[in-house]
PDB file of N, CA and C in Angstrom:
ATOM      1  N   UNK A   1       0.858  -1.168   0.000  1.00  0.00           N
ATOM      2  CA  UNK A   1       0.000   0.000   0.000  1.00  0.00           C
ATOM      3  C   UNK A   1       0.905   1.232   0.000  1.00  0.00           C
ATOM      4  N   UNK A   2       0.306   2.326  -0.332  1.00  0.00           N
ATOM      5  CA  UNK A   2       1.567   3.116  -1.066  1.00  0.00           C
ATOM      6  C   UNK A   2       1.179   4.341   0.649  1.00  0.00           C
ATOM      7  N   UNK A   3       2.107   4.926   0.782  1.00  0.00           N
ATOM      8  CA  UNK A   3       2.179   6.146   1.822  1.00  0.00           C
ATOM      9  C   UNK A   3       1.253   6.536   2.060  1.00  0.00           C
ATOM     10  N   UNK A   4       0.649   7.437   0.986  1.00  0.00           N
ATOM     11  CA  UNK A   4      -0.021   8.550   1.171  1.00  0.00           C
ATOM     12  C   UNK A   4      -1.050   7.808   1.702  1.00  0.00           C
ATOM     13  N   UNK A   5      -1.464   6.698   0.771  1.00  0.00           N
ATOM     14  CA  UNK A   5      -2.893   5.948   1.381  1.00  0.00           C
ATOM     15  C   UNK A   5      -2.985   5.628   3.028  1.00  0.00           C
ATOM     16  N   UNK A   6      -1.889   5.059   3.521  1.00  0.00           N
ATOM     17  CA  UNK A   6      -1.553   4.667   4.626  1.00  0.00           C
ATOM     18  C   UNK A   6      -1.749   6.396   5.722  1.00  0.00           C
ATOM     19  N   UNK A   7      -0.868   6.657   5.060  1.00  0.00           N
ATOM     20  CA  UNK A   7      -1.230   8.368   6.368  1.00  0.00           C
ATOM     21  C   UNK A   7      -2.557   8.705   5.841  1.00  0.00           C
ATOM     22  N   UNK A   8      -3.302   8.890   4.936  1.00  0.00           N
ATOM     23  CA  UNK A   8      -4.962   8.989   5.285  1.00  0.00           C
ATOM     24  C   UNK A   8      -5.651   8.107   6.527  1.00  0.00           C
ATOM     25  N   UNK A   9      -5.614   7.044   5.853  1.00  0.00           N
ATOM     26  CA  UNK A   9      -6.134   6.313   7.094  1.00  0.00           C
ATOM     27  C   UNK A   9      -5.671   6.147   8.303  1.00  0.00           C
ATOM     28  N   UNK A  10      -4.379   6.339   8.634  1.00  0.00           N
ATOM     29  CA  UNK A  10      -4.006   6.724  10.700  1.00  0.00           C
ATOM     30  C   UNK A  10      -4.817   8.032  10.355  1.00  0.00           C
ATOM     31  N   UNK A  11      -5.187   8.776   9.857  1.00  0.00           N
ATOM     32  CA  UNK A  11      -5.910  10.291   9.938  1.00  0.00           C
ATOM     33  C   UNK A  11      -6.916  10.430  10.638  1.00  0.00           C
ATOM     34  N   UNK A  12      -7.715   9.111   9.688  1.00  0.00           N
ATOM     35  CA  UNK A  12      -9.090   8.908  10.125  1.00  0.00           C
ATOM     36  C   UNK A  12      -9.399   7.813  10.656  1.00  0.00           C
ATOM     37  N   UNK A  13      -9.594   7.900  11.817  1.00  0.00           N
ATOM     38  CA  UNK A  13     -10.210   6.378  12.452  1.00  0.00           C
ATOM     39  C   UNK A  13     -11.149   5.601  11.600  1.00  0.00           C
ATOM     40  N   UNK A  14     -12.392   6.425  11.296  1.00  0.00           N
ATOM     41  CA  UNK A  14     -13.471   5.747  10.915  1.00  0.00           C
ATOM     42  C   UNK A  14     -12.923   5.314   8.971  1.00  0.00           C
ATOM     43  N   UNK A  15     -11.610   5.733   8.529  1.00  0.00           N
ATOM     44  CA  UNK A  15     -11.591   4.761   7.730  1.00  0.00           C
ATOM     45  C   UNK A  15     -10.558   3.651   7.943  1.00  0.00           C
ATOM     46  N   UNK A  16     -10.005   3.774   8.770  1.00  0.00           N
ATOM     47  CA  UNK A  16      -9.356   2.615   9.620  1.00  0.00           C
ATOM     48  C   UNK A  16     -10.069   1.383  10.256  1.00  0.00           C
ATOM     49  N   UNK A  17     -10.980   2.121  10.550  1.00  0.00           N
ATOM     50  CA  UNK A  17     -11.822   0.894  11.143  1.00  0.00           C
ATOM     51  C   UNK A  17     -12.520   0.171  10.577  1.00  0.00           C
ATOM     52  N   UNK A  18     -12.986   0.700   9.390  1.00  0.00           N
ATOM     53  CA  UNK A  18     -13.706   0.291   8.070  1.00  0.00           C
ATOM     54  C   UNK A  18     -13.241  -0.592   7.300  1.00  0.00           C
ATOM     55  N   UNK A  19     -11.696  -0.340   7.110  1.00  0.00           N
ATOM     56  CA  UNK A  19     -11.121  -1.178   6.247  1.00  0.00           C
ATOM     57  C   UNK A  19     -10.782  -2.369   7.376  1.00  0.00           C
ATOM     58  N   UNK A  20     -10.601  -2.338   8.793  1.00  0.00           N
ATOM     59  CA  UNK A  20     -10.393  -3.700   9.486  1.00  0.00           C
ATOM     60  C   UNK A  20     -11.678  -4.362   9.350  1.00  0.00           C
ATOM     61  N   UNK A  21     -12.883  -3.911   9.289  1.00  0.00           N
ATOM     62  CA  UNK A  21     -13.719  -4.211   9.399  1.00  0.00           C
ATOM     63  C   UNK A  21     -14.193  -5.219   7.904  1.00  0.00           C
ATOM     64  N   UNK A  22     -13.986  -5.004   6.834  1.00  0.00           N
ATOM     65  CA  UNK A  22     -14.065  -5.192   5.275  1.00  0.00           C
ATOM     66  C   UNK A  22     -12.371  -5.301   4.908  1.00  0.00           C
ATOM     67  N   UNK A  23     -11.975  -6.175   5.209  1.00  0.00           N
ATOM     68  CA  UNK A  23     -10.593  -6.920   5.101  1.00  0.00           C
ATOM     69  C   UNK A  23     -10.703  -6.903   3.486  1.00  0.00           C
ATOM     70  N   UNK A  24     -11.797  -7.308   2.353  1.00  0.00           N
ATOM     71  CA  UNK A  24     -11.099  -6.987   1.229  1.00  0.00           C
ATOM     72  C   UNK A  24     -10.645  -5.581   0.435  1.00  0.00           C
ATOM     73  N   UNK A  25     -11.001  -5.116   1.499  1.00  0.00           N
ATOM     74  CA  UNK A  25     -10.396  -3.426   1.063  1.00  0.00           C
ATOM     75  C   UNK A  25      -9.007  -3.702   0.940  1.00  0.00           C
ATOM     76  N   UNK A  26      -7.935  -4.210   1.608  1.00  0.00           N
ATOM     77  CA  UNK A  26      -6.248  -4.308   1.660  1.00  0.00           C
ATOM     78  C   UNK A  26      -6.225  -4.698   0.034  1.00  0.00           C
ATOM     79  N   UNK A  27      -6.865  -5.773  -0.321  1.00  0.00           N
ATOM     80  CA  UNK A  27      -6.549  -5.897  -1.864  1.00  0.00           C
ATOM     81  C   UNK A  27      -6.460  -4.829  -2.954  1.00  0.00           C
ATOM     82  N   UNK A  28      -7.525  -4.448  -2.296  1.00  0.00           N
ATOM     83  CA  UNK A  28      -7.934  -2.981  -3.992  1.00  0.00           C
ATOM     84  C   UNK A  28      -6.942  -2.044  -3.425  1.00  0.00           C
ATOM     85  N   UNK A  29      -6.741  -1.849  -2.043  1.00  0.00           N
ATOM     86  CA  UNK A  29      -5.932  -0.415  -2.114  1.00  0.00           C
ATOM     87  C   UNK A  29      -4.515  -1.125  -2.160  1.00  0.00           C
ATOM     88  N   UNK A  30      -3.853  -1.980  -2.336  1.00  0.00           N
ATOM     89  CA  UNK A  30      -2.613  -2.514  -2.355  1.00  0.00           C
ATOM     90  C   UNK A  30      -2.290  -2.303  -3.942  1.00  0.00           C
ATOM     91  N   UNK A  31      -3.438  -2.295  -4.457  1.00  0.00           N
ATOM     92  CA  UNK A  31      -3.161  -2.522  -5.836  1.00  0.00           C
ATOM     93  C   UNK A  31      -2.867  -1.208  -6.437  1.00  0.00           C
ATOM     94  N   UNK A  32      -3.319  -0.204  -5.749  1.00  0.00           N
ATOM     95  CA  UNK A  32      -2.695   1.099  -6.639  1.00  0.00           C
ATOM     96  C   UNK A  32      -3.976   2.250  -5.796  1.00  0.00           C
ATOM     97  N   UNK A  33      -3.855   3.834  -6.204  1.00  0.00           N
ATOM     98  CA  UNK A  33      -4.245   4.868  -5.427  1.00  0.00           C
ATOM     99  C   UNK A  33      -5.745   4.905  -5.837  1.00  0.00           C
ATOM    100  N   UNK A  34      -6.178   4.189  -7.188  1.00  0.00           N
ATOM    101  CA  UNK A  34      -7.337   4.744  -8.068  1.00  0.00           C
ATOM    102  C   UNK A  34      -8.498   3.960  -6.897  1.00  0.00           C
ATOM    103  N   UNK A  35      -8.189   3.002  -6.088  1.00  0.00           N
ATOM    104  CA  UNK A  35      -9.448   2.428  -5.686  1.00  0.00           C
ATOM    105  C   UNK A  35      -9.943   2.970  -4.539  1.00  0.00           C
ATOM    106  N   UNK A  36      -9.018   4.253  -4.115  1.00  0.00           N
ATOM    107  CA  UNK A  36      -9.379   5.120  -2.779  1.00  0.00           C
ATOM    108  C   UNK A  36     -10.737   5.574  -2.841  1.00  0.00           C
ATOM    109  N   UNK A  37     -11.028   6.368  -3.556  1.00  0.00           N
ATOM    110  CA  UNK A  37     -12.170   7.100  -3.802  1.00  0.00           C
ATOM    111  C   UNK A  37     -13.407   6.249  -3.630  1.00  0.00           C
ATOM    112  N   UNK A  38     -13.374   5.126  -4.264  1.00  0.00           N
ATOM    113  CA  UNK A  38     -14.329   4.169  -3.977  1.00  0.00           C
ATOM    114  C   UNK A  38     -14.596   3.646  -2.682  1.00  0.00           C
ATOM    115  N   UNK A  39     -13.198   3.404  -1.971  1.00  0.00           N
ATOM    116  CA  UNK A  39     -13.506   2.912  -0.305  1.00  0.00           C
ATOM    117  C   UNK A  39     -13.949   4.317   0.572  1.00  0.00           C
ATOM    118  N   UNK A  40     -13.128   5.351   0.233  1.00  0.00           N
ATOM    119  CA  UNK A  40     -13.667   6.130   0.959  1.00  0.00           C
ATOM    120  C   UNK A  40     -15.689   6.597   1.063  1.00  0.00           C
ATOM    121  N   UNK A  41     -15.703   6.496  -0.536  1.00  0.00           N
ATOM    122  CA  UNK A  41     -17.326   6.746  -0.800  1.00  0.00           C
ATOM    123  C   UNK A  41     -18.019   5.960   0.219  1.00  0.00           C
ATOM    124  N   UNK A  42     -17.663   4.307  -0.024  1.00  0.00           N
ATOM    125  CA  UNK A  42     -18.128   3.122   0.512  1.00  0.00           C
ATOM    126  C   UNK A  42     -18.430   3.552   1.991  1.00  0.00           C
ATOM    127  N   UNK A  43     -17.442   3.488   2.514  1.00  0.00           N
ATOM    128  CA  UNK A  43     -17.387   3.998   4.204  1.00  0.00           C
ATOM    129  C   UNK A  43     -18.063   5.368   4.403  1.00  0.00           C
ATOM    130  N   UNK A  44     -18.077   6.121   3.919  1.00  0.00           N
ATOM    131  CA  UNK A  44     -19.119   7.078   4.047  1.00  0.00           C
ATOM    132  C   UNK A  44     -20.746   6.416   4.522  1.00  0.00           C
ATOM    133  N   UNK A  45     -20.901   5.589   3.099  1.00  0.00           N
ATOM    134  CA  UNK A  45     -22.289   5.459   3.057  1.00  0.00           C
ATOM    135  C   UNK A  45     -22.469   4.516   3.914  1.00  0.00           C
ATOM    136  N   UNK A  46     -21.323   3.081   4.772  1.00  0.00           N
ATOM    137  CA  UNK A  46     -21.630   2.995   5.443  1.00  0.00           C
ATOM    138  C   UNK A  46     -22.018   3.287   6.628  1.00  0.00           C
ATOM    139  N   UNK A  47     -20.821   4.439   7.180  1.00  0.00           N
ATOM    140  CA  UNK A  47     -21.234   5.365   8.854  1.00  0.00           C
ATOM    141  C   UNK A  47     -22.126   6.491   8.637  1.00  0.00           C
ATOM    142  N   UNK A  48     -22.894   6.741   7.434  1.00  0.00           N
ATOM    143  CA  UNK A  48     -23.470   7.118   7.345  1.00  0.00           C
ATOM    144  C   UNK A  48     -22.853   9.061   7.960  1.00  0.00           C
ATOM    145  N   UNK A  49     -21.484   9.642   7.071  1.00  0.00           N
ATOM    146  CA  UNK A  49     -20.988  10.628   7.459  1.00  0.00           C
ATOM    147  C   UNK A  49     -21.251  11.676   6.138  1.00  0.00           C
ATOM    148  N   UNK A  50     -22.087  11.260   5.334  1.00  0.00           N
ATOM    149  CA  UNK A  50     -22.162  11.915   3.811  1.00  0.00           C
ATOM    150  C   UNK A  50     -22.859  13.269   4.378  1.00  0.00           C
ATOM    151  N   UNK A  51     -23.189  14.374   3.469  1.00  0.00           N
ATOM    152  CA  UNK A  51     -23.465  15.880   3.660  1.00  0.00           C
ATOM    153  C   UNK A  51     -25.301  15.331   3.627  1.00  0.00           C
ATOM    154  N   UNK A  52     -25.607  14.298   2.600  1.00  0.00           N
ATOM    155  CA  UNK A  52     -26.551  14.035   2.882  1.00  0.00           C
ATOM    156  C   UNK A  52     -27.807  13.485   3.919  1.00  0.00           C
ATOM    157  N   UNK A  53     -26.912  12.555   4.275  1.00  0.00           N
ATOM    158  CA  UNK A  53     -26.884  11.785   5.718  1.00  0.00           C
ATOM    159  C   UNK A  53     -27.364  12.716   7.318  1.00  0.00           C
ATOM    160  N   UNK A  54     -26.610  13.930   6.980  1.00  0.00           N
ATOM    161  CA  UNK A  54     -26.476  15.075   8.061  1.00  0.00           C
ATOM    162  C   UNK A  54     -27.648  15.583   8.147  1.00  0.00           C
ATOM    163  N   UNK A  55     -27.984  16.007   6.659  1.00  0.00           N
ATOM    164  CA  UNK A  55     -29.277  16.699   6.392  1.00  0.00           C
ATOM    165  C   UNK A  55     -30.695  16.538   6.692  1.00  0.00           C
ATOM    166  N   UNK A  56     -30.489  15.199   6.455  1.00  0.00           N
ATOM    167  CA  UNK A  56     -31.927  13.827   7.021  1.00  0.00           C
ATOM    168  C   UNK A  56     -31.851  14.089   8.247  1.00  0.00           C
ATOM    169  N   UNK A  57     -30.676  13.926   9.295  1.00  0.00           N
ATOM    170  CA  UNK A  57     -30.721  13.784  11.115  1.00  0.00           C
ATOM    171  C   UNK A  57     -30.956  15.120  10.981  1.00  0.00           C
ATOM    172  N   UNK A  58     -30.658  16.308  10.640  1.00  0.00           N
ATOM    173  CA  UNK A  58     -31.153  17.285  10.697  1.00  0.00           C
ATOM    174  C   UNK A  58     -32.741  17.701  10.873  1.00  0.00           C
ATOM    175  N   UNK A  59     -33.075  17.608   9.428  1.00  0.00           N
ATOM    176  CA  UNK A  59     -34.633  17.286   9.312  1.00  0.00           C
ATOM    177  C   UNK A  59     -35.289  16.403  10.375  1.00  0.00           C
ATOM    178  N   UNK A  60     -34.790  15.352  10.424  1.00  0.00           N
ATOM    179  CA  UNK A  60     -35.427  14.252  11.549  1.00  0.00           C
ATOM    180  C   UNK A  60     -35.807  15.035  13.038  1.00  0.00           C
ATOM    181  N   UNK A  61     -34.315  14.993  13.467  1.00  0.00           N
ATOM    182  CA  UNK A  61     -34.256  16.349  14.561  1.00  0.00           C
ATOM    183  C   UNK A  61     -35.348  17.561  14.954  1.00  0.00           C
ATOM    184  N   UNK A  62     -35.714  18.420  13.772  1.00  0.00           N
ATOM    185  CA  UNK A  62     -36.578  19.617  13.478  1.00  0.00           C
ATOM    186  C   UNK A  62     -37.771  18.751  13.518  1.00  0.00           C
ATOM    187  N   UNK A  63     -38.187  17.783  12.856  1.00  0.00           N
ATOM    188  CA  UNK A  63     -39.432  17.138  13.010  1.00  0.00           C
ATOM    189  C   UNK A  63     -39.941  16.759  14.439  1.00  0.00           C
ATOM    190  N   UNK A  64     -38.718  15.862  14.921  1.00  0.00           N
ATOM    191  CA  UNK A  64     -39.192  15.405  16.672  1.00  0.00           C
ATOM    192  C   UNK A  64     -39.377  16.664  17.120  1.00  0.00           C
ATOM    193  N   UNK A  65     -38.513  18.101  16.924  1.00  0.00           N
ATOM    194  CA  UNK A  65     -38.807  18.996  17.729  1.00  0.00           C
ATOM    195  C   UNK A  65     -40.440  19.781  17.680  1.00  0.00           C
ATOM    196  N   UNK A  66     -40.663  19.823  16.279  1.00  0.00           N
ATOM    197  CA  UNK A  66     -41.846  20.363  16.027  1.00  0.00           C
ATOM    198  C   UNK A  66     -42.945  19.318  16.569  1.00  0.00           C
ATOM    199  N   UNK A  67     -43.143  17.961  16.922  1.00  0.00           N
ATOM    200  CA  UNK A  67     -43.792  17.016  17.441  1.00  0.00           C
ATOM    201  C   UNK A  67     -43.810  17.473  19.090  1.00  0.00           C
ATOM    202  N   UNK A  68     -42.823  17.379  19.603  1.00  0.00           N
ATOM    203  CA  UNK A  68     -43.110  17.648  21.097  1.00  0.00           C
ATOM    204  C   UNK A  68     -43.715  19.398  20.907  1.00  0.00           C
ATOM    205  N   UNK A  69     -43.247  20.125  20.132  1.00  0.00           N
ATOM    206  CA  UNK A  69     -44.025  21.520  20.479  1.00  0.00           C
ATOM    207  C   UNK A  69     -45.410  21.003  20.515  1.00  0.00           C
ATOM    208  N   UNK A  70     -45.786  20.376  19.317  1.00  0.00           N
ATOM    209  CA  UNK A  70     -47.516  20.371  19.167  1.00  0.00           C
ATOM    210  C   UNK A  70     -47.920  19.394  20.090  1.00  0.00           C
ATOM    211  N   UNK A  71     -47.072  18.922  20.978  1.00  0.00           N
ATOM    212  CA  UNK A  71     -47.875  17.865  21.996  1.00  0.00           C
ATOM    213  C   UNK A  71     -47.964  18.748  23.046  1.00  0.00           C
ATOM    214  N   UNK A  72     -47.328  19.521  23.263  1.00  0.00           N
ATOM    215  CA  UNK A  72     -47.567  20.817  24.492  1.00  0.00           C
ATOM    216  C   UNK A  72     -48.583  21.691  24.421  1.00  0.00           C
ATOM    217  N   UNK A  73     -49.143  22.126  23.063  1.00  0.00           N
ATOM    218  CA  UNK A  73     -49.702  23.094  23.271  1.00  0.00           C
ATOM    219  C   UNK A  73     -51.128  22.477  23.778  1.00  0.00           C
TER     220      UNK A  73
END
């Protein structure tokens, strides 16, 4: 696995842990830099850390809040 790949991941735990977690990740990223992008996407969508992801707990959030207002009044 080449450097750079390696110091990303001590960077980030959660893609450290991802790739222990999904052991065939060592293959694709051993093989060269192009398959980063893909694990990183991957692990996103699994911990669920995407801009999208945020937006939903966001919304979700504002919803429970607007629920307990209207149970008060």
């Amino acid at each position: 696995m080449q450097i750079d790949i390696q110091m990303r991941l001590l960077k980030n735990p959660l893609l450290l842990r991802y790739l222990r977690e999904n052991a065939y990740w060592y293959k694709y990223l051993h093989r060269g830099r192009e398959a980063y992008p893909f694990f990183e996407k991957e692990m996103k969508e699994h911990y669920k850390v995407r801009m999208q992801d945020k937006i939903e707990n966001l919304a979700q959030g504002l919803k429970m809040v607007q629920t307990m207002m209207d149970v008060m009044r």
